[in-house]
PDB file of N, CA and C in Angstrom:
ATOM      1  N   UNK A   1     -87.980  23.323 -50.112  1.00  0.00           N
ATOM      2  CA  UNK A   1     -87.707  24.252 -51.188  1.00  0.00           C
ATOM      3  C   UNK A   1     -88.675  25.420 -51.152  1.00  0.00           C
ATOM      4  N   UNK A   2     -89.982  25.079 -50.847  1.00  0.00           N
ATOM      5  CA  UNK A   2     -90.986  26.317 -51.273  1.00  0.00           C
ATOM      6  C   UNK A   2     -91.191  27.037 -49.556  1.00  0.00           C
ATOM      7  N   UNK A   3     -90.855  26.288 -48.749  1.00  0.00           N
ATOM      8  CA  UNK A   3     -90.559  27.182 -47.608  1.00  0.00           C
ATOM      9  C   UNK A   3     -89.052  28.546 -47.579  1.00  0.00           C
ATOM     10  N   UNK A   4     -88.034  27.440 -48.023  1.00  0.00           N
ATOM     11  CA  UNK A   4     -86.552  28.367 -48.171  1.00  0.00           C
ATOM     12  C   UNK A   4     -86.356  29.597 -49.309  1.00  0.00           C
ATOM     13  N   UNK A   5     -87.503  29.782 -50.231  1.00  0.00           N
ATOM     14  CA  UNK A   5     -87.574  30.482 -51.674  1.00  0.00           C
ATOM     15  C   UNK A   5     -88.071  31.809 -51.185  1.00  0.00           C
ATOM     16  N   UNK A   6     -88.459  32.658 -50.283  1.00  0.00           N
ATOM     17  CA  UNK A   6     -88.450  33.766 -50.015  1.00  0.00           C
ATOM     18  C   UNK A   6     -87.177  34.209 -49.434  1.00  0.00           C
ATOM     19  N   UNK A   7     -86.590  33.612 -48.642  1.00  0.00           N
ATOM     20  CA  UNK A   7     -85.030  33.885 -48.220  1.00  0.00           C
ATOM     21  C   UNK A   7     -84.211  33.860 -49.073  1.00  0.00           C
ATOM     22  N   UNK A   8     -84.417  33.004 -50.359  1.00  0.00           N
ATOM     23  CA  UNK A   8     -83.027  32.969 -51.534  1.00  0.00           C
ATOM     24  C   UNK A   8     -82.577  34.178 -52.498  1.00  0.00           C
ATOM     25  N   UNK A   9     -83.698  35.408 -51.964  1.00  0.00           N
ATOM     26  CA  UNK A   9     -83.260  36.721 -53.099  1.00  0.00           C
ATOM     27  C   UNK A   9     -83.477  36.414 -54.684  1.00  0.00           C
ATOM     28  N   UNK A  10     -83.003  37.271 -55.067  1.00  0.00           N
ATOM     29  CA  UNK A  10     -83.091  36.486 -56.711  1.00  0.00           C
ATOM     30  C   UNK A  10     -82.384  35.343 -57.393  1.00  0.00           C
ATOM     31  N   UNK A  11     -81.824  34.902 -56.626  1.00  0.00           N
ATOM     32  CA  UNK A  11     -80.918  33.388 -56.605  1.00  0.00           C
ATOM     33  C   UNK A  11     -82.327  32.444 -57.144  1.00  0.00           C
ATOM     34  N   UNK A  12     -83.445  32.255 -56.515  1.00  0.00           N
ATOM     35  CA  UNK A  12     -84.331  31.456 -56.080  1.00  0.00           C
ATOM     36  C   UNK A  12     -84.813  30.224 -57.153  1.00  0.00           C
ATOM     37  N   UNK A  13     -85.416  31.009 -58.440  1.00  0.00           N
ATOM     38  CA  UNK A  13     -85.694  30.265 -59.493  1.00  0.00           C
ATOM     39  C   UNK A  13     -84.711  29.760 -59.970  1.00  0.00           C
ATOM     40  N   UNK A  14     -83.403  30.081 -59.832  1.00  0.00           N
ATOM     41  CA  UNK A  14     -82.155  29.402 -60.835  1.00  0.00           C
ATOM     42  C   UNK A  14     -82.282  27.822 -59.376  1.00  0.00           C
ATOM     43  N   UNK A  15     -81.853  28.320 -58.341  1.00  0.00           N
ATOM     44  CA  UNK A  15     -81.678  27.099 -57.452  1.00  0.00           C
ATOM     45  C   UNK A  15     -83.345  26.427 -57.284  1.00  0.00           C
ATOM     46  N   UNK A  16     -84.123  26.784 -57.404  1.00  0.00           N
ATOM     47  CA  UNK A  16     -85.066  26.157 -57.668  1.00  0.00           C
ATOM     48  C   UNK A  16     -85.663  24.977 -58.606  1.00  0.00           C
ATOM     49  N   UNK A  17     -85.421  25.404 -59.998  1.00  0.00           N
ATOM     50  CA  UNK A  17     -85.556  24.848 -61.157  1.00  0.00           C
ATOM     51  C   UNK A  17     -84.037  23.802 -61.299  1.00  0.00           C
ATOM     52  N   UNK A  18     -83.332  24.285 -60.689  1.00  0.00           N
ATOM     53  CA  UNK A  18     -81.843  23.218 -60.776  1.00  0.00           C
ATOM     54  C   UNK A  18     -82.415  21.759 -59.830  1.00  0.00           C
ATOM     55  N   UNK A  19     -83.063  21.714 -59.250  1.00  0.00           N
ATOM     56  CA  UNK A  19     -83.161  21.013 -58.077  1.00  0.00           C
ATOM     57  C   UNK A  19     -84.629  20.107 -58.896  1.00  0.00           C
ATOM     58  N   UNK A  20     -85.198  20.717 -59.712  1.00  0.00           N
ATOM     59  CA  UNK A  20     -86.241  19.762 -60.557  1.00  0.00           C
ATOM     60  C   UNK A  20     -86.219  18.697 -60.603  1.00  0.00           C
ATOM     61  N   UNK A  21     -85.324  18.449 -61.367  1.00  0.00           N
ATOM     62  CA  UNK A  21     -84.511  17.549 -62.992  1.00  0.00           C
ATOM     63  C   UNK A  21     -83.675  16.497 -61.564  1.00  0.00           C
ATOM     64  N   UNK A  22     -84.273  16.096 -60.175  1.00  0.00           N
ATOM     65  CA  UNK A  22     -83.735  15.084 -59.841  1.00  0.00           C
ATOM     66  C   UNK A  22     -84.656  14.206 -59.614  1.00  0.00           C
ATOM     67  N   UNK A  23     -85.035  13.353 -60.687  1.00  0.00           N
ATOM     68  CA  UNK A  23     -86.251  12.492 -60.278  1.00  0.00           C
ATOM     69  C   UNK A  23     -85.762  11.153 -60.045  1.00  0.00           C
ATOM     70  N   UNK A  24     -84.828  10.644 -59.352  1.00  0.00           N
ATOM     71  CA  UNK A  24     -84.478   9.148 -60.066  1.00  0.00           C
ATOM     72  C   UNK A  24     -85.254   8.870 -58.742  1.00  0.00           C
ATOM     73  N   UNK A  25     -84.459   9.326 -57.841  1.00  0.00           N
ATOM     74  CA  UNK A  25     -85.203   8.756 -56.338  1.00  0.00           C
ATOM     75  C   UNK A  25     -86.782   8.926 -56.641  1.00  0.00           C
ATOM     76  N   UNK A  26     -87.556   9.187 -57.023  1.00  0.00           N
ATOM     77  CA  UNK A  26     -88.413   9.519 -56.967  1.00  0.00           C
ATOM     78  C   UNK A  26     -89.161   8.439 -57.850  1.00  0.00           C
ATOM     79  N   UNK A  27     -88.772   8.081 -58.656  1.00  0.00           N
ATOM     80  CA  UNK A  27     -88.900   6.758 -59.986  1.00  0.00           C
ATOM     81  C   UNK A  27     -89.113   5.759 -58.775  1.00  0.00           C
ATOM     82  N   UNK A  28     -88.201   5.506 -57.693  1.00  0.00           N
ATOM     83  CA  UNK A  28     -87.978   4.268 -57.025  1.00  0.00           C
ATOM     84  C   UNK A  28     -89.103   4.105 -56.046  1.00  0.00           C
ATOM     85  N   UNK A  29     -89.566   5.318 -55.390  1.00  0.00           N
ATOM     86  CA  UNK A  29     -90.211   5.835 -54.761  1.00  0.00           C
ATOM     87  C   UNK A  29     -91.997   5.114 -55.765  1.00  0.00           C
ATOM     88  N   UNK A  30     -92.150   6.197 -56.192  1.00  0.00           N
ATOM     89  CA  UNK A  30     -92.944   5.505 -57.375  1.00  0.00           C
ATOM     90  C   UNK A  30     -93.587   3.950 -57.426  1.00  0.00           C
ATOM     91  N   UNK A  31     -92.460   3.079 -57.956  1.00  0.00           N
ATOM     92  CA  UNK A  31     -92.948   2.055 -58.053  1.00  0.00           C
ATOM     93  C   UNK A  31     -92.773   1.305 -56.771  1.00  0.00           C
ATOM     94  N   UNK A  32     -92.064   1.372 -55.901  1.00  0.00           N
ATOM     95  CA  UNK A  32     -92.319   0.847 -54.720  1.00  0.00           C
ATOM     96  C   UNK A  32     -93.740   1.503 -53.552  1.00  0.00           C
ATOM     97  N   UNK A  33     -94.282   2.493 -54.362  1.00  0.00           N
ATOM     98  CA  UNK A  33     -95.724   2.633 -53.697  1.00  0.00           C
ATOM     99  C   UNK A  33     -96.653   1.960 -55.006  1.00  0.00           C
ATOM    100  N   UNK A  34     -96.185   1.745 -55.838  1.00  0.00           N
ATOM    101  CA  UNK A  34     -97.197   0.841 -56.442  1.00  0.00           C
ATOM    102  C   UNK A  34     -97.101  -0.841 -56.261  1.00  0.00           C
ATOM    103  N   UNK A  35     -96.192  -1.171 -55.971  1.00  0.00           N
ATOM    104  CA  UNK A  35     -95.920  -2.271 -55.972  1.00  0.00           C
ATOM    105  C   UNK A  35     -96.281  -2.766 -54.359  1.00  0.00           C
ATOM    106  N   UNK A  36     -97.102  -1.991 -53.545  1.00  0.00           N
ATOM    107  CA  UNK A  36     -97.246  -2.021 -52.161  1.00  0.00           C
ATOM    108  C   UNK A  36     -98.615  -1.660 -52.177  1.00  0.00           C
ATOM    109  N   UNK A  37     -98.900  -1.685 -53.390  1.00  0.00           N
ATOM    110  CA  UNK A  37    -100.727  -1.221 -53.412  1.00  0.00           C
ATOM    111  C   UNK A  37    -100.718   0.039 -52.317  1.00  0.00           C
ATOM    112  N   UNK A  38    -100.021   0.821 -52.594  1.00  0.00           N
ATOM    113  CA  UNK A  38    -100.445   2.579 -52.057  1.00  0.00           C
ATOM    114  C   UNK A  38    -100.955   3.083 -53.172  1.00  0.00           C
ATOM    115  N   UNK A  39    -100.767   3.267 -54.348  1.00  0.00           N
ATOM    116  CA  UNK A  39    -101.573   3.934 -55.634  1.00  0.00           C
ATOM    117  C   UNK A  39    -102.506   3.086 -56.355  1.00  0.00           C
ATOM    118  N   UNK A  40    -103.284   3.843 -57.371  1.00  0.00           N
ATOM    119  CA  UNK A  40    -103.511   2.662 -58.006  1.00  0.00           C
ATOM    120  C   UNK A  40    -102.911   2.990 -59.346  1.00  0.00           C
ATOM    121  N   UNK A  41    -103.084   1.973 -60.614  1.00  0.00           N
ATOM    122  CA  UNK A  41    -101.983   2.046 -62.054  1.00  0.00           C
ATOM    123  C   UNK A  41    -102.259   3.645 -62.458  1.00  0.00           C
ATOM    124  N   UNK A  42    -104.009   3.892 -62.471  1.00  0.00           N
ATOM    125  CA  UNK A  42    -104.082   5.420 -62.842  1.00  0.00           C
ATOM    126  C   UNK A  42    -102.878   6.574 -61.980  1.00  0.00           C
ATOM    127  N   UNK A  43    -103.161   6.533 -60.590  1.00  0.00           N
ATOM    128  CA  UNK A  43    -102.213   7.225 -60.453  1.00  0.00           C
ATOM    129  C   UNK A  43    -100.350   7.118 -60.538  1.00  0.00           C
ATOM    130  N   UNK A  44    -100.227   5.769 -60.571  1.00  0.00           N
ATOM    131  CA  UNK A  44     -98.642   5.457 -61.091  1.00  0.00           C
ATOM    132  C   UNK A  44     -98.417   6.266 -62.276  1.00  0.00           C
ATOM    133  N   UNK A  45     -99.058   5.913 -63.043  1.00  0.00           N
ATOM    134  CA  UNK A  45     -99.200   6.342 -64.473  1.00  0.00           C
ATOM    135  C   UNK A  45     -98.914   7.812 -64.626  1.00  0.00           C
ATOM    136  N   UNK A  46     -99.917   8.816 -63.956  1.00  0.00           N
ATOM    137  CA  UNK A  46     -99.905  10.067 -63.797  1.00  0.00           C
ATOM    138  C   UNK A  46     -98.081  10.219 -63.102  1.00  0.00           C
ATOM    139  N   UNK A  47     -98.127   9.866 -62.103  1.00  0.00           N
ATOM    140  CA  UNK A  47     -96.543  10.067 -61.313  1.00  0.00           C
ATOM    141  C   UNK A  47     -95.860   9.793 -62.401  1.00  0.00           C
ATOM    142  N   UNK A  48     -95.417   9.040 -63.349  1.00  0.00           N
ATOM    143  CA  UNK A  48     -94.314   8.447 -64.335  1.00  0.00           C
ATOM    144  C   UNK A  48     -94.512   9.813 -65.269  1.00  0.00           C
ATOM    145  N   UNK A  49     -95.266  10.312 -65.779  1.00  0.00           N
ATOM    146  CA  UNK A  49     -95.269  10.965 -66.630  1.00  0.00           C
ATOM    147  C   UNK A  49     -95.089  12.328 -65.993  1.00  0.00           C
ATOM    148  N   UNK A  50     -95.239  12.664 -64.746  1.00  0.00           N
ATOM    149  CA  UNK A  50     -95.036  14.407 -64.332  1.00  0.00           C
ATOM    150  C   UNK A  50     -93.753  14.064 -64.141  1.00  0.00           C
ATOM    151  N   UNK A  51     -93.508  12.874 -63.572  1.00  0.00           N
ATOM    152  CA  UNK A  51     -91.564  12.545 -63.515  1.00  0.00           C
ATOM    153  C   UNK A  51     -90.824  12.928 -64.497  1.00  0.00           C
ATOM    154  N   UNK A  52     -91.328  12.128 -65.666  1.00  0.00           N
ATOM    155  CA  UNK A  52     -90.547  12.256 -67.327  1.00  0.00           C
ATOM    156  C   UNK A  52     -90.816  13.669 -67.517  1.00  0.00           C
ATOM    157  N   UNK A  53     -91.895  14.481 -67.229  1.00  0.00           N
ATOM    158  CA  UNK A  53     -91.624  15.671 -68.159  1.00  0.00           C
ATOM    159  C   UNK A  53     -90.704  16.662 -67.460  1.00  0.00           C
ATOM    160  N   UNK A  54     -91.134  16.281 -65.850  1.00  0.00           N
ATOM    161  CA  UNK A  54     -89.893  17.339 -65.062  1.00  0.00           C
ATOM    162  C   UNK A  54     -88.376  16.670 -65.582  1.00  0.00           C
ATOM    163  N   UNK A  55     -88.421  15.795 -65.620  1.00  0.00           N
ATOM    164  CA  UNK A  55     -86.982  15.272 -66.394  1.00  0.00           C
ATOM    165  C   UNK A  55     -86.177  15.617 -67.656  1.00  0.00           C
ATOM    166  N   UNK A  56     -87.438  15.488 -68.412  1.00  0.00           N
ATOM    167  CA  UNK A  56     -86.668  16.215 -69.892  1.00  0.00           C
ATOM    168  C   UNK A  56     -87.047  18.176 -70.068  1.00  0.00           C
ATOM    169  N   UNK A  57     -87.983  18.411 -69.523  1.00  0.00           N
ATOM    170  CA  UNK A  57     -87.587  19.854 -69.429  1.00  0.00           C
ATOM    171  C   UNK A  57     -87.308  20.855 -68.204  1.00  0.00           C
ATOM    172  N   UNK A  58     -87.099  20.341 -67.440  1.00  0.00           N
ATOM    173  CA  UNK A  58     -86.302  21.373 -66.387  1.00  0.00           C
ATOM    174  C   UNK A  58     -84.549  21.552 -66.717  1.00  0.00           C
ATOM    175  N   UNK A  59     -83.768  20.965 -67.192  1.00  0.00           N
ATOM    176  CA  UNK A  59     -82.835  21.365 -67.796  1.00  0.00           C
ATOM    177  C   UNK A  59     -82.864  22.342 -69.028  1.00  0.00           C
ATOM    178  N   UNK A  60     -84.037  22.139 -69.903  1.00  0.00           N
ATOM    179  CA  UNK A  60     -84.134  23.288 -70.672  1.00  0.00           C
ATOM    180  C   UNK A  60     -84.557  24.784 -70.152  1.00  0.00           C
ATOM    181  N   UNK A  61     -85.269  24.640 -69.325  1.00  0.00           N
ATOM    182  CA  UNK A  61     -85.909  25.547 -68.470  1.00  0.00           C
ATOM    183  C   UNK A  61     -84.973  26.119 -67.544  1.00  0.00           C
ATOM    184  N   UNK A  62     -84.123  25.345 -66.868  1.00  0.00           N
ATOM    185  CA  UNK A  62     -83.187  26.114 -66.111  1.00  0.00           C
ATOM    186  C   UNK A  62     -81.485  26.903 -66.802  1.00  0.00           C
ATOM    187  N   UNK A  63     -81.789  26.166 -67.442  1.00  0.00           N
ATOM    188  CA  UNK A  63     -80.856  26.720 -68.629  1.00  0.00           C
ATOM    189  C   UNK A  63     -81.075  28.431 -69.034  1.00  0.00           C
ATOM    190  N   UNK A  64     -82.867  28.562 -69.478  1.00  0.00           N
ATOM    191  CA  UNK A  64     -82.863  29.728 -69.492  1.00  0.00           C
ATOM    192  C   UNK A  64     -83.308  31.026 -68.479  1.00  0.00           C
ATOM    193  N   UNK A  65     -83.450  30.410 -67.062  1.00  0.00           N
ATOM    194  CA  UNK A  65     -83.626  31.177 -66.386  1.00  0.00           C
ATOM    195  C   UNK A  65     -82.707  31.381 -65.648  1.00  0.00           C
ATOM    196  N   UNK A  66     -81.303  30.502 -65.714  1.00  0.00           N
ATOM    197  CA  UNK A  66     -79.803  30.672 -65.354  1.00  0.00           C
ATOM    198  C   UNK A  66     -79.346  31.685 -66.472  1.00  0.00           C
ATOM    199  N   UNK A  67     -79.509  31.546 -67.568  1.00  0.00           N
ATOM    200  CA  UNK A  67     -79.113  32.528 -68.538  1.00  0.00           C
ATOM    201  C   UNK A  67     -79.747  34.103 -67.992  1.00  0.00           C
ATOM    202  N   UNK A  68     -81.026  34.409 -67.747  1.00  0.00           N
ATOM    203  CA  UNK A  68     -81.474  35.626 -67.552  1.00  0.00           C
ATOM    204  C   UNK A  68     -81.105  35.908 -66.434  1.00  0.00           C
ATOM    205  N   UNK A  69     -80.828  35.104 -65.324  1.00  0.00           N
ATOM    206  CA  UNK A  69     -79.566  35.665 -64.424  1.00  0.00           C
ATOM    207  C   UNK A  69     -79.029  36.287 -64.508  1.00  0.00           C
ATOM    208  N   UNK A  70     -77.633  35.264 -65.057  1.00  0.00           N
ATOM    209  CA  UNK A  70     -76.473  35.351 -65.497  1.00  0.00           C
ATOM    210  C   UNK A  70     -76.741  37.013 -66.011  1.00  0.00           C
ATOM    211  N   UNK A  71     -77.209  37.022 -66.691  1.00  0.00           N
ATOM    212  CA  UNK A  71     -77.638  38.170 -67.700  1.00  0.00           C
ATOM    213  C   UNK A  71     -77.939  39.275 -67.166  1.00  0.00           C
ATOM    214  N   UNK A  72     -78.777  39.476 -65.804  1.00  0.00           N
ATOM    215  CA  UNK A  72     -79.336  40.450 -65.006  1.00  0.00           C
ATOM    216  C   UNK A  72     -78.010  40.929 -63.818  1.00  0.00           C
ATOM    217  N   UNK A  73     -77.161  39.901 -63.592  1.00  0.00           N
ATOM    218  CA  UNK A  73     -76.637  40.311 -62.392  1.00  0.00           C
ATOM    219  C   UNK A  73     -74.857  40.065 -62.725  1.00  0.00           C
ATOM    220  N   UNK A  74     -74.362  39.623 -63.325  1.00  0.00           N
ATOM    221  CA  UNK A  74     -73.420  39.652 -63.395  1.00  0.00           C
ATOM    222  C   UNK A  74     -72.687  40.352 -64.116  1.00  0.00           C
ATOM    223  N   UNK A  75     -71.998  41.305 -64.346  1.00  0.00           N
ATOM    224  CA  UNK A  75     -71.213  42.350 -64.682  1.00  0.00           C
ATOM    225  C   UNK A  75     -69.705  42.258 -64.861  1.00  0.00           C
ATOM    226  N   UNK A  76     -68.861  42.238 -66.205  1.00  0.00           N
ATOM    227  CA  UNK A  76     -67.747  42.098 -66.210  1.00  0.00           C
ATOM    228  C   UNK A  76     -66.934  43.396 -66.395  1.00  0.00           C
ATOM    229  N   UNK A  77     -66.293  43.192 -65.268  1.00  0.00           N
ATOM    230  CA  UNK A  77     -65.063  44.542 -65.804  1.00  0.00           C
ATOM    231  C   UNK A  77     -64.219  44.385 -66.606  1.00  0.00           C
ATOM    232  N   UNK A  78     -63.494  44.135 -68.053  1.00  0.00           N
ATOM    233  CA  UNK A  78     -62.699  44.509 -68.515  1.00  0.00           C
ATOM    234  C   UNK A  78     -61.010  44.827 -68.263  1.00  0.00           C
ATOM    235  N   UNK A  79     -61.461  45.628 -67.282  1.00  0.00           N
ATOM    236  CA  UNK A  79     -59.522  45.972 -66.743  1.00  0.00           C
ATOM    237  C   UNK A  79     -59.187  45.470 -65.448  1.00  0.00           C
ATOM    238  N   UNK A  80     -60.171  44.708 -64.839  1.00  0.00           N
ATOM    239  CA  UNK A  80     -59.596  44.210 -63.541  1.00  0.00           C
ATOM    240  C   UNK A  80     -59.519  42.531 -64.041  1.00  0.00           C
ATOM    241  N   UNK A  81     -58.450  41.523 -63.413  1.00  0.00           N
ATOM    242  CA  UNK A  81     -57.897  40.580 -63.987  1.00  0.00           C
ATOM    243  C   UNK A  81     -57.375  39.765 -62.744  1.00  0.00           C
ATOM    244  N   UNK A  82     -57.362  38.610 -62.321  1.00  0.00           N
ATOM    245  CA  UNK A  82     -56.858  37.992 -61.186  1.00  0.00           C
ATOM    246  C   UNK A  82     -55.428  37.508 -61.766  1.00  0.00           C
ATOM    247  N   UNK A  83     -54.786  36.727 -60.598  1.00  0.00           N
ATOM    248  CA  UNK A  83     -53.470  36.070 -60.952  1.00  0.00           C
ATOM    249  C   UNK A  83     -53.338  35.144 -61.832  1.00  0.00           C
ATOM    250  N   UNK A  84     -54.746  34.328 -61.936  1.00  0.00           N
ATOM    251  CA  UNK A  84     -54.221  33.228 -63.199  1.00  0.00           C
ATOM    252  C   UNK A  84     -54.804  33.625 -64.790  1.00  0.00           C
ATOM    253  N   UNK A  85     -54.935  35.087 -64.804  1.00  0.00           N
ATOM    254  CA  UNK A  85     -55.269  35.512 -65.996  1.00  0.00           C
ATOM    255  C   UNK A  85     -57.312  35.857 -66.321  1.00  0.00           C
ATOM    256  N   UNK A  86     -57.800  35.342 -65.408  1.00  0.00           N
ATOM    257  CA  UNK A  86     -59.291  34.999 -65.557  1.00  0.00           C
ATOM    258  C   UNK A  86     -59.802  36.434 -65.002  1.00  0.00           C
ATOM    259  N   UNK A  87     -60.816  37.032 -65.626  1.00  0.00           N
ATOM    260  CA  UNK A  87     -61.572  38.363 -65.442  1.00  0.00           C
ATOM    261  C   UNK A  87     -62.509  37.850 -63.980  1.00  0.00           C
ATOM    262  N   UNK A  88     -62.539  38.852 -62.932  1.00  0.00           N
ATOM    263  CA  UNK A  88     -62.745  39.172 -62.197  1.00  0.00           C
ATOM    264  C   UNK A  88     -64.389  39.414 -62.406  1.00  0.00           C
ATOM    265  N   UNK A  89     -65.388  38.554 -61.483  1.00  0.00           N
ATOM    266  CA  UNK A  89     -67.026  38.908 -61.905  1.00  0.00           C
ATOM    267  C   UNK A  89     -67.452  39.765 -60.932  1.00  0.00           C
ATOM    268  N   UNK A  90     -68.000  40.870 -60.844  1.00  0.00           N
ATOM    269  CA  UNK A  90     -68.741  41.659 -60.100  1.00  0.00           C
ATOM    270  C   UNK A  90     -69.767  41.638 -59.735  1.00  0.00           C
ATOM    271  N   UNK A  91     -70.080  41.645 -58.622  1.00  0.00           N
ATOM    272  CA  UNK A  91     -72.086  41.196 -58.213  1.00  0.00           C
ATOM    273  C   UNK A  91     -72.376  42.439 -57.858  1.00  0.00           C
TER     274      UNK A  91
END
């Protein structure tokens, strides 16, 4: 991700921050290095909790930096209209 984020243009933070909020593998990951004595509880502990918070707020977070997108780059025309009735988005 932090190698491919100069190539993504202003796309970057929306596909960036979308890609957060996937911690499950990472949960499994987790306790199977604790349960293998690779960490110790202090650092499990620390991992569970940067997990949970990327979990419950990167959806809020990407929410609004998909919104200021959305907001910066997309442009609706009005009089142009496709075949199934839906307005036409302009980049």
């Amino acid at each position: 991700k932090v190698l491919c984020a100069p190539f993504m243009g202003d796309a970057k933070f929306v596909i960036g921050w979308a890609m957060v909020g996937r911690a499950e593998f990472a949960y499994l990951i987790a306790q199977m290095a604790a349960s293998a004595d690779m960490m110790d509880q202090d650092t499990f502990s620390i991992v569970i909790w940067a997990l949970l918070y990327a979990t419950v707020f990167a959806p809020l977070i990407f929410r609004k930096v998909l919104a200021r997108y959305v907001a910066a780059h997309v442009q609706i025309d009005a009089g142009e209209h496709t075949e199934d009735g839906l307005k036409e988005v302009a980049h």
